[in-house]
Protein backbone atom coordinates (compact mmCIF):
# COMPACT_ATOMS: atom_id res chain seq x y z
CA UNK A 1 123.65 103.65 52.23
CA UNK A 2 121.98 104.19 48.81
CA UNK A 3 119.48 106.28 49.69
CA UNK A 4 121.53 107.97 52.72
CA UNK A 5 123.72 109.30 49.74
CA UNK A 6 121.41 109.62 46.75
CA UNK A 7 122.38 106.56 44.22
CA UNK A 8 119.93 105.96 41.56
CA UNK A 9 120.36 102.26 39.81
CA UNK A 10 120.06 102.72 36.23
CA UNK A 11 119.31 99.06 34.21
CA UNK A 12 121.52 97.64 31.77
CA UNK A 13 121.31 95.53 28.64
CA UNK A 14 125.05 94.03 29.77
CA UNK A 15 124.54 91.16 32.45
CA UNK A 16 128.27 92.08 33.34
CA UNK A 17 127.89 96.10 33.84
CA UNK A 18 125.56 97.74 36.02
CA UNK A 19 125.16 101.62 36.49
CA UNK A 20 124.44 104.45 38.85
CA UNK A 21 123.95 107.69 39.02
CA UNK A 22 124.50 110.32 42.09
CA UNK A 23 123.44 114.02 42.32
CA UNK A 24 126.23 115.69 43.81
CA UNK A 25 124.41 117.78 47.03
CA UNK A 26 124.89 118.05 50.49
CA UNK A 27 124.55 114.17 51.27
CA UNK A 28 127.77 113.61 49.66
CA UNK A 29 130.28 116.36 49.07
CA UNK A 30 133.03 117.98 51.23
CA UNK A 31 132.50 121.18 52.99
CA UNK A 32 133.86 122.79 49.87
CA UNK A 33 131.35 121.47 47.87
CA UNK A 34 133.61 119.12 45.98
CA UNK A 35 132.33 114.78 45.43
CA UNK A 36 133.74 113.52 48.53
CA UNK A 37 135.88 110.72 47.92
CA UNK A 38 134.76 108.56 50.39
CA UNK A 39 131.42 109.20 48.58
CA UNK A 40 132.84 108.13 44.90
CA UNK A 41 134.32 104.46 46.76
CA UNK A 42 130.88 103.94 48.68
CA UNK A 43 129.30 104.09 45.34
CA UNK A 44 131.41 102.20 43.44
CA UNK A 45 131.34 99.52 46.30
CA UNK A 46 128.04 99.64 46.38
CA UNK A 47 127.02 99.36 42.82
CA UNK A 48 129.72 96.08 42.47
CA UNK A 49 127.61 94.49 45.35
CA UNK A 50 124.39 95.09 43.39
CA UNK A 51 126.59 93.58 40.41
CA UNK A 52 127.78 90.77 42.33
CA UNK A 53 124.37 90.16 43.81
CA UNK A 54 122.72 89.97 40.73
CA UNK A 55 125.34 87.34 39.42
CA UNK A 56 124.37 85.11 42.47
CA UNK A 57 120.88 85.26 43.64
CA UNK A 58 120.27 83.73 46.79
CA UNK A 59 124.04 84.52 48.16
CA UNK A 60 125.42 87.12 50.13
CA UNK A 61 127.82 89.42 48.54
CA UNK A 62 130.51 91.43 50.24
CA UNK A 63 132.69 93.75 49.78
CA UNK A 64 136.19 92.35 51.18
CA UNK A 65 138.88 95.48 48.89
CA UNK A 66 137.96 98.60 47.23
CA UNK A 67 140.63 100.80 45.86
CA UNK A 68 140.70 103.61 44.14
CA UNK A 69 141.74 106.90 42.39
CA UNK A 70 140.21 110.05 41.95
CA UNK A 71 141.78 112.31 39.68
CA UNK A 72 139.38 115.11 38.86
CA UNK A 73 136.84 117.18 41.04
CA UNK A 74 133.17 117.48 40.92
CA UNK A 75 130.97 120.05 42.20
CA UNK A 76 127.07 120.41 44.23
CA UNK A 77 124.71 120.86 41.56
CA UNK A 78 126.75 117.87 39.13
CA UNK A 79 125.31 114.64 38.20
CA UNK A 80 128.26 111.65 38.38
CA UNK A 81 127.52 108.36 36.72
CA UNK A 82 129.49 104.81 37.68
CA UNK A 83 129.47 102.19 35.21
CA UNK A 84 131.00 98.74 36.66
CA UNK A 85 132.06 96.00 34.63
CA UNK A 86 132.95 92.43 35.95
CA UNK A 87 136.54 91.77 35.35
CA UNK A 88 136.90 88.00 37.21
CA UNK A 89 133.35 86.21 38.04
CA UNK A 90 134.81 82.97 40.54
CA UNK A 91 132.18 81.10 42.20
CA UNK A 92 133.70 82.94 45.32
CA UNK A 93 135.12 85.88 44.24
CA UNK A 94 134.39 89.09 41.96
CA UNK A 95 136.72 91.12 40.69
CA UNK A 96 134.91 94.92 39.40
CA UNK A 97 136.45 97.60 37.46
CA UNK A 98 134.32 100.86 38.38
CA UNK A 99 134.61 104.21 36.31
CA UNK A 100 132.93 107.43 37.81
CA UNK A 101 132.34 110.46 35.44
CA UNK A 102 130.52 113.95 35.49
CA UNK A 103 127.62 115.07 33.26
CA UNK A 104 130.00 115.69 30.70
CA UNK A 105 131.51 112.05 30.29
CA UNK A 106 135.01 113.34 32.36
CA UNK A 107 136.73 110.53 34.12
CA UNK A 108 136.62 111.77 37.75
CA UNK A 109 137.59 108.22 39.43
CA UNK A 110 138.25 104.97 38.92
CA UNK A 111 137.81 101.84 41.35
CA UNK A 112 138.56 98.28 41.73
CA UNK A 113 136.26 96.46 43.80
CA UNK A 114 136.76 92.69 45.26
CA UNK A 115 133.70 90.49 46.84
CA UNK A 116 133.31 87.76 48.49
CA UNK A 117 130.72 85.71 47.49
CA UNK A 118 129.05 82.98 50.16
CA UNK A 119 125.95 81.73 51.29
CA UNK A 120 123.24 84.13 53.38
CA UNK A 121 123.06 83.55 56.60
CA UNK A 122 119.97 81.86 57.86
CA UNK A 123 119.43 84.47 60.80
CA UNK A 124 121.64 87.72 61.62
CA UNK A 125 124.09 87.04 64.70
CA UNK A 126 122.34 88.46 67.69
């Protein structure tokens, strides 16, 4: 999904925050060449499972709730960034706060993302 949709992971000093950015282009905007907003929540899932996941090595973290709000537009040629902080670290859930904004530090969405935290599988289910 990352790479399907162009998120680049960007290191933090934070053990609690993790970032991304996303070149808005063809892999992820609407016909109108707007940020889809099925593209903002995929990233802000997505970057709350790398969160999660680097919390808890060794365990398998999934996304069970994402909500969110978008409340300004982004266009091809943009840059958005999601920063996600940790809001509730359980030893089986995660509780993220995700804010998306354009080059120019605007607040285009907001997210709140849940995972579930347990143990990897030893083998996928066939």
């Amino acid at each position: 999904m990352a790479q399907a949709i162009g998120m680049e992971f960007v290191s933090t000093p934070d053990p609690d925050s993790c970032m991304a950015r996303m070149t808005i282009d063809g892999r992820n905007c609407q016909p109108m060449g707007l940020l889809s907003g099925g593209a903002s929540l995929a990233l802000a899932e997505y970057l709350a499972g790398v969160g999660s996941s680097a919390l808890c090595p060794g365990k398998a973290c999934v996304g069970v709730n994402v909500s969110g709000s978008h409340v300004r537009s982004a266009f091809v040629g943009d840059t958005v960034t999601a920063v996600a902080r940790v809001v509730h670290k359980g030893r089986t859930l995660h509780v993220w706060n995700v804010t998306l904004r354009d080059s120019g530090g605007t607040v285009l969405s907001t997210a709140s993302v849940m995972n579930f935290i347990v143990d990897k599988p030893l083998e996928a289910p066939q």
